[in-house]
Structure formats: C-alpha cells, structure tokens
Protein backbone atom coordinates (compact mmCIF):
# COMPACT_ATOMS: atom_id res chain seq x y z
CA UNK A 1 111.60 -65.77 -49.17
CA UNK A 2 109.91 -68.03 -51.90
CA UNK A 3 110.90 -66.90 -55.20
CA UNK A 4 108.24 -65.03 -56.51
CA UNK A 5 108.44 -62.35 -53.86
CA UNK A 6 110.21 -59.93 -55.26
CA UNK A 7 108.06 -59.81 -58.16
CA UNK A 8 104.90 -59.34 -55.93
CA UNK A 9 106.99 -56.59 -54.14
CA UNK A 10 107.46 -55.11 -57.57
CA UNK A 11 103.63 -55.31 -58.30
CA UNK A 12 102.70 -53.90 -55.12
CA UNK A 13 104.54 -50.91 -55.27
CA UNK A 14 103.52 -50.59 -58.86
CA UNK A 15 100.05 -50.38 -57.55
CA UNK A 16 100.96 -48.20 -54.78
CA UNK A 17 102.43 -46.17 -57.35
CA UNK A 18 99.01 -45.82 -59.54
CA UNK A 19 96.90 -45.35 -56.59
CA UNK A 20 97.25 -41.20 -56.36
CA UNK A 21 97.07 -41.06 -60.10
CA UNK A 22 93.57 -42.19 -59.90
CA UNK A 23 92.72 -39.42 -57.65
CA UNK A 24 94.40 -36.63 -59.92
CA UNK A 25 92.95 -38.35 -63.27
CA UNK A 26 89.81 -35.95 -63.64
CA UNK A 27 91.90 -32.91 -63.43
CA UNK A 28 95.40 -33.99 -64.66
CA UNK A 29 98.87 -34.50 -62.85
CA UNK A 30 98.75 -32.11 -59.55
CA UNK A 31 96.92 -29.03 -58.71
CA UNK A 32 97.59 -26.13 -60.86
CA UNK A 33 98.05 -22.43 -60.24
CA UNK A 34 95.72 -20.40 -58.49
CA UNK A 35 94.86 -16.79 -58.44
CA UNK A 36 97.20 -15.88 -55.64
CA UNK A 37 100.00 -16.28 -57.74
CA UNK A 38 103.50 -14.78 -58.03
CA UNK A 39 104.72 -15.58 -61.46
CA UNK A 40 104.71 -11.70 -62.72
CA UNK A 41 106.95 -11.64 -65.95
CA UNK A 42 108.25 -8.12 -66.10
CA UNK A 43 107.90 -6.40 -69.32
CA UNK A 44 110.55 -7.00 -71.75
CA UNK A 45 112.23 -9.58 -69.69
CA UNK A 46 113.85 -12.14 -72.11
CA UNK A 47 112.76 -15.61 -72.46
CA UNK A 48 115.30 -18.35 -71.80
CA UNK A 49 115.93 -20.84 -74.12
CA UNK A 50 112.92 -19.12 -76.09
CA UNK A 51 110.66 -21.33 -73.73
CA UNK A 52 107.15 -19.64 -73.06
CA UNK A 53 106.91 -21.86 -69.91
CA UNK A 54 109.05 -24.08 -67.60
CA UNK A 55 106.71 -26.62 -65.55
CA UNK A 56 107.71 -26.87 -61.98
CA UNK A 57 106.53 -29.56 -60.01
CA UNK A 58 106.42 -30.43 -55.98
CA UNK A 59 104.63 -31.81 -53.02
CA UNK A 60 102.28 -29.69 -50.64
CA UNK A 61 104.46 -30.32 -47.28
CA UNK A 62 107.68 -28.22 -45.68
CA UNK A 63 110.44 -30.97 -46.91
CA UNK A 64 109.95 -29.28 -50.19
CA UNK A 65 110.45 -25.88 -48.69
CA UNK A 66 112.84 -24.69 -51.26
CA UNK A 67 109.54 -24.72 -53.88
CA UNK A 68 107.58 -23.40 -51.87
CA UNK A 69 109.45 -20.44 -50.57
CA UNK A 70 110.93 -19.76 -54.09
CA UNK A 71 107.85 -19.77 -55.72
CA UNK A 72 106.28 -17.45 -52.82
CA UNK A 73 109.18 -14.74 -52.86
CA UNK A 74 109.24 -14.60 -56.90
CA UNK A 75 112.91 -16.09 -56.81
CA UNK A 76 111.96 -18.80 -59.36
CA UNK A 77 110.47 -16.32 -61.90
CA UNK A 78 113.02 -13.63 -61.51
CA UNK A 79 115.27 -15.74 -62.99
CA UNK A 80 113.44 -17.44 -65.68
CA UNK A 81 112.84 -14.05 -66.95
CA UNK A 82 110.16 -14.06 -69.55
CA UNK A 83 110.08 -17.48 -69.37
CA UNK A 84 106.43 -18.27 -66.87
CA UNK A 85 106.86 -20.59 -64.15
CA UNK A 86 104.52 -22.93 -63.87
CA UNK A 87 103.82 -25.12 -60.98
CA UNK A 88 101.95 -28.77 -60.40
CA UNK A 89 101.38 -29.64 -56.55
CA UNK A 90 101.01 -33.08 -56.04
CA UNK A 91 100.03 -35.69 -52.90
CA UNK A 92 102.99 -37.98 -53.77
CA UNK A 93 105.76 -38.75 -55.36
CA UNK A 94 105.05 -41.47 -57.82
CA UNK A 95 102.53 -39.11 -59.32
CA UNK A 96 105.36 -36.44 -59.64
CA UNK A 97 107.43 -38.94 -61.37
CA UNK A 98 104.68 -40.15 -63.96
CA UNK A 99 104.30 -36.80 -64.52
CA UNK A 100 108.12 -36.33 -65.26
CA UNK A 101 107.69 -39.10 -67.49
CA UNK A 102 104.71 -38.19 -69.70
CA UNK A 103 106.49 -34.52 -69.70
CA UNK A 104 103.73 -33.05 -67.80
CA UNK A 105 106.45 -30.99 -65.54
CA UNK A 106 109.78 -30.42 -66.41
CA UNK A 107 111.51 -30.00 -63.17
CA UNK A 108 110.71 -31.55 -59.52
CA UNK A 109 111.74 -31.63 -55.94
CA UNK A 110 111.01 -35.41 -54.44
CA UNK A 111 112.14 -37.58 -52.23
CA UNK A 112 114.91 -40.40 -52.61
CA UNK A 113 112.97 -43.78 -53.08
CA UNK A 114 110.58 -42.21 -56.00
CA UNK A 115 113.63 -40.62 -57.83
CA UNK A 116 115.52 -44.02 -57.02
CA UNK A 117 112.14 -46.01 -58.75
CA UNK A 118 111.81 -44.01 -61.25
CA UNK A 119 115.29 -43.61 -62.49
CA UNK A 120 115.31 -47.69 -62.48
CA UNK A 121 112.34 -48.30 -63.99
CA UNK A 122 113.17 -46.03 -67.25
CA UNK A 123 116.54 -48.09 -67.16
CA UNK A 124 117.85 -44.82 -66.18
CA UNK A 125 116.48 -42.70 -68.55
CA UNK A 126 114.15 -40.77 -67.72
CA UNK A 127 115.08 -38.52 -65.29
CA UNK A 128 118.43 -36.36 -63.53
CA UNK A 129 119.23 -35.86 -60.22
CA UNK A 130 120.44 -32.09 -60.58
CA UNK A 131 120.74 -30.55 -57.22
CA UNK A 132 119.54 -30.56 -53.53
CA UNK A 133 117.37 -29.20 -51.09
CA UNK A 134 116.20 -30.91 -47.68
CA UNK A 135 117.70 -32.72 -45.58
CA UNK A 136 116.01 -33.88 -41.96
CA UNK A 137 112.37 -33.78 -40.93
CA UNK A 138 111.08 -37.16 -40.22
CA UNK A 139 110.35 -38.76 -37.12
CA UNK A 140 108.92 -41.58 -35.00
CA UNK A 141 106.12 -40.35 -32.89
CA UNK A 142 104.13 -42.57 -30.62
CA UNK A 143 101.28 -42.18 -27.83
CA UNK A 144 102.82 -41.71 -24.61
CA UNK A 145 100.25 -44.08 -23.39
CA UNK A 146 101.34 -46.73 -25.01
CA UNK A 147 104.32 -46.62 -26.19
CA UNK A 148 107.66 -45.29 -23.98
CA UNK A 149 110.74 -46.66 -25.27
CA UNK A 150 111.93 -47.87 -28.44
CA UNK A 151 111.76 -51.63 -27.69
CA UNK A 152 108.21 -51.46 -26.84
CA UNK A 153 107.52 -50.35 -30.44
CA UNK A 154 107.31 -53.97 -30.69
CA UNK A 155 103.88 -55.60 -31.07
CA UNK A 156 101.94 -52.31 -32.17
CA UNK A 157 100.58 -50.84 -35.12
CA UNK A 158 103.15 -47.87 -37.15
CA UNK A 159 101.64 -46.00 -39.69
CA UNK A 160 104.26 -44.87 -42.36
CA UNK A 161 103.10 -42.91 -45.76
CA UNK A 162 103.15 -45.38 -48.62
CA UNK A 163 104.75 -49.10 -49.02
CA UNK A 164 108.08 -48.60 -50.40
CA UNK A 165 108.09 -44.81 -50.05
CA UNK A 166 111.56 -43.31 -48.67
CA UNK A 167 110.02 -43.39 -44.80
CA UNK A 168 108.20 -47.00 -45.13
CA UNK A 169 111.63 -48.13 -46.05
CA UNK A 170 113.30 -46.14 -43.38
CA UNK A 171 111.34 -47.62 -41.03
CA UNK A 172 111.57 -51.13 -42.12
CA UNK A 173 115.31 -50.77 -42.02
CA UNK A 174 115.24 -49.80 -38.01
CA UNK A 175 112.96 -52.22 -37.40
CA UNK A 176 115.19 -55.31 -39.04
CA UNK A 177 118.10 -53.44 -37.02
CA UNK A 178 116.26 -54.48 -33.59
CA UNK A 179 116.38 -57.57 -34.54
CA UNK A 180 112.55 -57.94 -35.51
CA UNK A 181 110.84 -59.44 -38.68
CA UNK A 182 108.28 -57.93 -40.67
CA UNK A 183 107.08 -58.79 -44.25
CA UNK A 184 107.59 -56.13 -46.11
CA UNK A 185 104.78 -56.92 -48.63
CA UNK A 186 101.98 -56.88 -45.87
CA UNK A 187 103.56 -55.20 -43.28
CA UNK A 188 102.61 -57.94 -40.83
CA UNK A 189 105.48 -59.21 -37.97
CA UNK A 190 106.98 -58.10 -35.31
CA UNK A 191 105.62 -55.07 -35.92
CA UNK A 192 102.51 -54.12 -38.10
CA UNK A 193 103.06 -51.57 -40.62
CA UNK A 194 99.91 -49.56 -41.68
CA UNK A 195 100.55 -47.64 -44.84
CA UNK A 196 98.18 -44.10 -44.56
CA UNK A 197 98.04 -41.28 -45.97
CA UNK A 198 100.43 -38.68 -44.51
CA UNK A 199 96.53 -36.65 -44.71
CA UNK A 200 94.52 -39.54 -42.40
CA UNK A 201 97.07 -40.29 -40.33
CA UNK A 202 96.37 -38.04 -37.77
CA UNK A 203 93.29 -39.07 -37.58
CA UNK A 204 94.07 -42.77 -36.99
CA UNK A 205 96.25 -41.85 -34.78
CA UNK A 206 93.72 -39.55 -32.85
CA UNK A 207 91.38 -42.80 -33.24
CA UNK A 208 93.89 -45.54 -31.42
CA UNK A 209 94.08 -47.22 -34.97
CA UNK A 210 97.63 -46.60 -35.11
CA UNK A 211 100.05 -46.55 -32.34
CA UNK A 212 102.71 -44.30 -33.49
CA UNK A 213 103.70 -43.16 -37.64
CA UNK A 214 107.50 -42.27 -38.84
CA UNK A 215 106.21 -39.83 -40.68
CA UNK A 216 108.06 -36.59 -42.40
CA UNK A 217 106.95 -32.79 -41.59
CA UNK A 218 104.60 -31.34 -40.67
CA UNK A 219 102.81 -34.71 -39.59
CA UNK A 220 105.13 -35.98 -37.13
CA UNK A 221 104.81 -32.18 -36.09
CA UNK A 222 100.51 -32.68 -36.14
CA UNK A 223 101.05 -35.92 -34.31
CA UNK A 224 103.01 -34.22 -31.27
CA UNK A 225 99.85 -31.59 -31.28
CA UNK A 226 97.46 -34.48 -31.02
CA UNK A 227 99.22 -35.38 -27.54
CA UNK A 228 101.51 -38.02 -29.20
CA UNK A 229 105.84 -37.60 -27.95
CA UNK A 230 108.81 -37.87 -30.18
CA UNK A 231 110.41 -41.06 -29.57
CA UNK A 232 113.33 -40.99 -32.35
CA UNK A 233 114.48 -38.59 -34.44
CA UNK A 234 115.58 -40.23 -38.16
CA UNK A 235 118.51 -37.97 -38.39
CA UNK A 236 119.83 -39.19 -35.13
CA UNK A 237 120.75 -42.45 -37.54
CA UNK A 238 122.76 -40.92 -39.99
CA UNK A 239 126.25 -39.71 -39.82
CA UNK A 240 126.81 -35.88 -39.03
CA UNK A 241 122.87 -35.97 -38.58
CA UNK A 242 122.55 -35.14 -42.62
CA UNK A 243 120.46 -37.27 -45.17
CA UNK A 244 118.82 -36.52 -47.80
CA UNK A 245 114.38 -35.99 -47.52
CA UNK A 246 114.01 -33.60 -50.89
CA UNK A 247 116.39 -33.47 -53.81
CA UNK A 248 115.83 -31.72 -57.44
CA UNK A 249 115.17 -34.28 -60.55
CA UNK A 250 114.66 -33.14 -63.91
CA UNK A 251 113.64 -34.91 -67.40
CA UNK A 252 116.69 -35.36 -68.91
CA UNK A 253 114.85 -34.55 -71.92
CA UNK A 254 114.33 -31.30 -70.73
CA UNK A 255 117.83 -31.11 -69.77
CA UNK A 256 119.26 -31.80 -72.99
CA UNK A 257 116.75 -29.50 -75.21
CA UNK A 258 116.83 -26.60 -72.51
CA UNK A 259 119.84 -26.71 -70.25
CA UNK A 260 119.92 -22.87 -70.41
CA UNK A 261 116.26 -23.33 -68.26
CA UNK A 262 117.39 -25.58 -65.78
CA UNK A 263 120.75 -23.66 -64.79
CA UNK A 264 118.09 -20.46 -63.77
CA UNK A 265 116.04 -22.85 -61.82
CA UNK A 266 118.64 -23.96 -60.15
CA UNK A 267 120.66 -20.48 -59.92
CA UNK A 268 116.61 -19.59 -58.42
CA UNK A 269 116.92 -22.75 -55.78
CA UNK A 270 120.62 -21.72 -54.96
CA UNK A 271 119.82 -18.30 -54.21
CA UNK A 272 115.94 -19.21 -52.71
CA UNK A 273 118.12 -21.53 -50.44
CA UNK A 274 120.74 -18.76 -49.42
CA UNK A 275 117.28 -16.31 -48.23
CA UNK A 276 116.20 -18.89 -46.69
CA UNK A 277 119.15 -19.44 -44.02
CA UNK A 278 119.76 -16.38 -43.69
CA UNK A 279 115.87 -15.49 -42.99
CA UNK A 280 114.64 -18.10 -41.48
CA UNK A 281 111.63 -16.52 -39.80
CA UNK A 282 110.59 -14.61 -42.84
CA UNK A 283 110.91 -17.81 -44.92
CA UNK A 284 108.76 -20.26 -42.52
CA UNK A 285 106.08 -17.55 -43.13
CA UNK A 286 106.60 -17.73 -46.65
CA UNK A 287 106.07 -21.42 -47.28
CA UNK A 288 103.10 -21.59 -44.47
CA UNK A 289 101.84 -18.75 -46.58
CA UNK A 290 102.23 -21.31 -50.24
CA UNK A 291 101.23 -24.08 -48.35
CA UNK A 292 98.24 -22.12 -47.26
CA UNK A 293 97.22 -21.51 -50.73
CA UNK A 294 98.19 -25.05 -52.45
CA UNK A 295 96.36 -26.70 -49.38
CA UNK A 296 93.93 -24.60 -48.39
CA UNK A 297 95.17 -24.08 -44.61
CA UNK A 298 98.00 -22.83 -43.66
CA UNK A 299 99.43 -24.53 -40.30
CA UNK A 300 99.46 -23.50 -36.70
CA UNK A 301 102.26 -22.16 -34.67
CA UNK A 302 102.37 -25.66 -32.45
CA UNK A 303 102.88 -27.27 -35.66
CA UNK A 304 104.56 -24.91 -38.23
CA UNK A 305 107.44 -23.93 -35.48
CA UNK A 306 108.78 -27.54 -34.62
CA UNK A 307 108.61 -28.80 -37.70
CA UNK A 308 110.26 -26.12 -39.62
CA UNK A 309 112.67 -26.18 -36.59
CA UNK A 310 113.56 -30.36 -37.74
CA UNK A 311 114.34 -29.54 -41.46
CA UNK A 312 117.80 -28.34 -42.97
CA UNK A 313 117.93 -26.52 -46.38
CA UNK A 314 120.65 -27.76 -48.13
CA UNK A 315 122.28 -27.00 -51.92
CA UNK A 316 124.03 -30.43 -51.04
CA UNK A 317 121.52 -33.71 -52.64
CA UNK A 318 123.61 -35.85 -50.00
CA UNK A 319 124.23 -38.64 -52.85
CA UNK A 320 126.11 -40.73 -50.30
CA UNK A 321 123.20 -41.40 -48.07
CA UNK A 322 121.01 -41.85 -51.57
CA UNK A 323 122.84 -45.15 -51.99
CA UNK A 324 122.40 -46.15 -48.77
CA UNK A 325 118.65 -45.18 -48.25
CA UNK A 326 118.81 -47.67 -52.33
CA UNK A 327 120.84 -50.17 -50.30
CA UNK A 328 118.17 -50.24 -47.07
CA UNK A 329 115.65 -50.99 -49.70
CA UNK A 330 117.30 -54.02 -51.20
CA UNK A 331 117.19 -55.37 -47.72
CA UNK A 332 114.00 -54.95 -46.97
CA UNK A 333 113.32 -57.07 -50.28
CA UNK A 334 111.21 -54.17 -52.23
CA UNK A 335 113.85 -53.56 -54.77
CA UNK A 336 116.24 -55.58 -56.56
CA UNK A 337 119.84 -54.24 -55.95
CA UNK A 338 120.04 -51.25 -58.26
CA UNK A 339 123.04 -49.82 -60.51
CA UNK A 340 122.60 -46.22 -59.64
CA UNK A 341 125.80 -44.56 -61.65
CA UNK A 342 124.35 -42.02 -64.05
CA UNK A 343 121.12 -41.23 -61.66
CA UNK A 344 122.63 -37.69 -60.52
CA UNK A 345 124.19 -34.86 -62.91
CA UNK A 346 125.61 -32.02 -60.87
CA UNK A 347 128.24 -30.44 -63.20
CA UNK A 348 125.48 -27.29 -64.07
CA UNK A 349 124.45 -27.11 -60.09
CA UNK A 350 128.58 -26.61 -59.18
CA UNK A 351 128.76 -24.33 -61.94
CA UNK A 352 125.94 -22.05 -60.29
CA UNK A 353 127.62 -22.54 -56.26
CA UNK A 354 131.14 -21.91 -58.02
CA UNK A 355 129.67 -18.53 -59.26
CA UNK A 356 127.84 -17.63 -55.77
CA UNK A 357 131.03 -18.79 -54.11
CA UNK A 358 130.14 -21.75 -52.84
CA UNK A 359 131.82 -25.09 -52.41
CA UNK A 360 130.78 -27.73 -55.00
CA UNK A 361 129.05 -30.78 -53.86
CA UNK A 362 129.97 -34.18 -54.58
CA UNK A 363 127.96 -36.68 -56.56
CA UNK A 364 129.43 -39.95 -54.54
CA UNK A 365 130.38 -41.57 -57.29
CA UNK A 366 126.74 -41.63 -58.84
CA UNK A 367 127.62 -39.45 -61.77
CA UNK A 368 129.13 -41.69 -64.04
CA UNK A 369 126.84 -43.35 -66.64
C-alpha cells in the first residue's frame, strides 16, 4: 500500500461522513417531531436534573428498534418525567455523531464503526458508550440468477451502505477471508463494492446495477421481496451468533452535567427492551407504526416479519465483538489501529439491570480510560 493511503482512506471517509450533512443542512441535524407524537408530560411530573428537555437521537430503520418502540409506547417519557423527550431521526450515522458533537442531541442509538470514528476522532472525548440494544440483522442477499453460492460472489458488483460504515467493513472483512483483494478506497478487485444508499439500493438492485448488497434490516428484508435469496447470514460469523448492530452513546458532556437524565433513559431502554421480548408481536407493530410516521410508510408484512424475525434486542452492547468489528477495520486499511479503552461507560447501565434484576454486562476491558 503506498504510504499515503491511509491518509486518503481518512479523507474519504471524512467526506463520506459530510455527505448526509449536506442533505439535513436546510433543516438542521435529523427530522424533528411530528404531530403524532407521544411525549405527554403528565401534570406535576417532576423534571429530572431540572432539564426542560433531553434530545434523543436515532436512525429511521428496525436495528434501532429499542428508539423506536420506546418512543412509540411512552416508555422514554414516563421516565423522564417532566423532563420532554425530544427526538432527531437521521439517514446515518455520521450525521448522528456530528450532531452529538455540536450538542444537537444528547443521547443516541448507532452503530459500531460511527461510535468507533467518532470516539477516535475527538481523541476520545466526545462521546460514551452507555448501554446496548441490537444485535443481528444484516445480511448478504444476491439475485438467484446470478449469484448461487458464496464463491461466485466473486467478479460481481455488492452494494453495501456507506464506505467505512459498520457493514462496508463487514463485508470487506469476508471478502479478504476468501482470499480475494479489493481496494478498500475504490472498492474495485476481486469484487466491486458499490457504496448506496440503504434508500436506492433496492432499486439498483431491481435495475441489475448491483448484484447482491450486505445490507442491515429491513433492506436485506426489501431485497428478498424484490425476488433476490439470502445467501449468508452475518451472525452466522460471530461466536454464539451475537454481535453488536445498535448500541447507546451519549455526550459525555451530557453525562457529566446530567447523569441523573441518562440513568432514566436508560432505566426507559432497559424496561422498553424487557416489553419488547416479552411482546414481541405488539412491539414489531409498534416500531412499524414509528417508522411509519418518521418515514412516511410503514413496511409490509413480507418485509416487516423477516426482518424483525433477524434482529435480537439486547441490554448487552457486546463490547467484545466492538473491538473486533475496530480490529476488521484496521485490516481493511480504513482506520489506523485504534486505542479504544475509555470508549464504553457501563457502571450507571449495571446499576439500572442490578435494580430490575438483571445480570450486569461486561465492558471487555474497554472501560478503562
């Protein structure tokens, strides 16, 4: 690799980075509110930390169930109280972090590689990983027609969301395990890797532009009712299945000014969590119903059911498999290797599972500063 390259890496990613910020610029970081709302403050209910408002943020797509269910049921507000919650729906996660950053939100459910960015970019100080929520949910789906086995992935055109996002560099990292060579930068090798919009990809794919995506939910789940066939299943790579899609970041900030706050949101997550394994019927309506409303169309049965089916709520922000997902990165040459201790903070989230009777989770070592 000539020397420069992982500064062009870094540049590239930077721009991939700004890219959905451009979109949002004319009306700020994320969608806001709408009138179908559920953040009722009963009367007389106390504020926390004498905040008027805590500023949730979150993407529009089932791997963030947790915020979408607990903002649908009211679990979210219940506990803040008096305090309003607040939400900001965004496309993608570097325009969740930025707006962790410039203290637009306050709180956030992402994925791994924009957490794992951001937290290195600040020089780690910018933002907590406090807690988890999804684990699961992504998957390589191809057309049947051309594609029917893993090796003869080989030669076509993948779509995967964003270069350097948590399932481009998933899917770099199988492909290097088969033994094939792609530049990560352009994408170009063994395989080519088209970065698309999780929105257009269905229609490339519908098109023939792209052969197959690894994509999270509900595309992979869109992909399969555009005629295309699961050919691999990410969590079939991990051990026990588990790895972490969604965790909870907050500005630590935020933490240290209002840590009263962030123990109800996540006391809210804990318990939205708990409904939602225990009601898992009732709480796939309930986040079709938010996604419905932050998106405008709430998904069909041939899509909603399967890819609800591939996701696992978890409490658990499966730190081990962070470092790894950090570590598959490195190797694909789009980061430099990282020092992660410090990135996750989980003494207030085992406080809160301690109290519902829960096991605590462990950090993996990537608590200490």
């Amino acid at each position: 690799m000539p020397a420069n390259r992982p500064a062009l890496l870094r540049r590239a990613v930077a721009v991939a980075a700004v890219l959905p910020l451009l979109a949002l610029a004319a009306c700020g970081y994320g969608s806001q509110a709408g009138a179908d709302d559920t953040t009722k403050i009963v009367a007389g209910a106390q504020k926390v930390d004498g905040l008027g408002s805590v500023r949730i943020g979150y993407l529009g797509n089932l791997t963030h169930a947790t915020a979408l269910v607990g903002r649908r049921t009211g679990f979210f507000q219940k506990e803040l109280g008096g305090t309003r919650a607040s939400y900001a729906v965004f496309g993608a996660g570097p325009s969740e972090i930025e707006a962790l950053n410039s203290g637009s939100i306050d709180i956030g459910w992402i994925g791994p590689s924009p957490a794992i960015n951001g937290y290195i970019r600040s020089g780690g100080r910018n933002l907590k990983i406090i807690g988890g929520s999804a684990s699961g949910g992504v998957k390589l789906v191809v057309d049947p027609e051309k594609i029917t086995s893993l090796e003869e992935v080989r030669g076509k055109r993948i779509a995967t969301p964003q270069l350097g996002n948590t399932q481009d560099v998933a899917f770099l990292d199988w492909a290097a395990g088969q033994g094939w060579k792609v530049d990560a930068l352009s994408g170009r090798g063994d395989v080519t890797v088209v970065r698309s919009d999780d929105k257009v990809t269905p229609d490339a794919f519908r098109a023939g532009s792209v052969d197959g995506a690894w994509v999270p939910e509900p595309t992979a789940s869109r992909l399969v009712a555009e005629g295309g066939r699961v050919l691999l299943d990410e969590s079939a790579l991990w051990p026990d299945k588990r790895f972490v899609t969604t965790n909870i970041v907050v500005s630590q900030r935020f933490l240290r000014a209002h840590p009263k706050a962030v123990e109800a949101v996540l006391k809210a997550s804990v318990k939205t969590n708990a409904w939602i394994n225990a009601n898992p019927d009732e709480a796939k309506a309930a986040a079709n119903r938010q996604l419905g409303i932050d998106t405008g169309k709430e998904l069909p049965a041939n899509v909603l059911d399967p890819a609800w089916q591939s996701i696992r709520i978890t409490d658990d922000p499966l730190a081990a498999t962070l470092a790894t997902e950090a570590e598959h990165a490195v190797e694909a040459g789009l980061l430099h290797q990282p020092d992660l201790k410090g990135i996750c903070d989980l003494t207030m989230l085992n406080k809160v599972l301690r109290a519902a009777g829960s096991r605590p989770v462990d950090a993996a070592g990537l608590d200490a500063g």
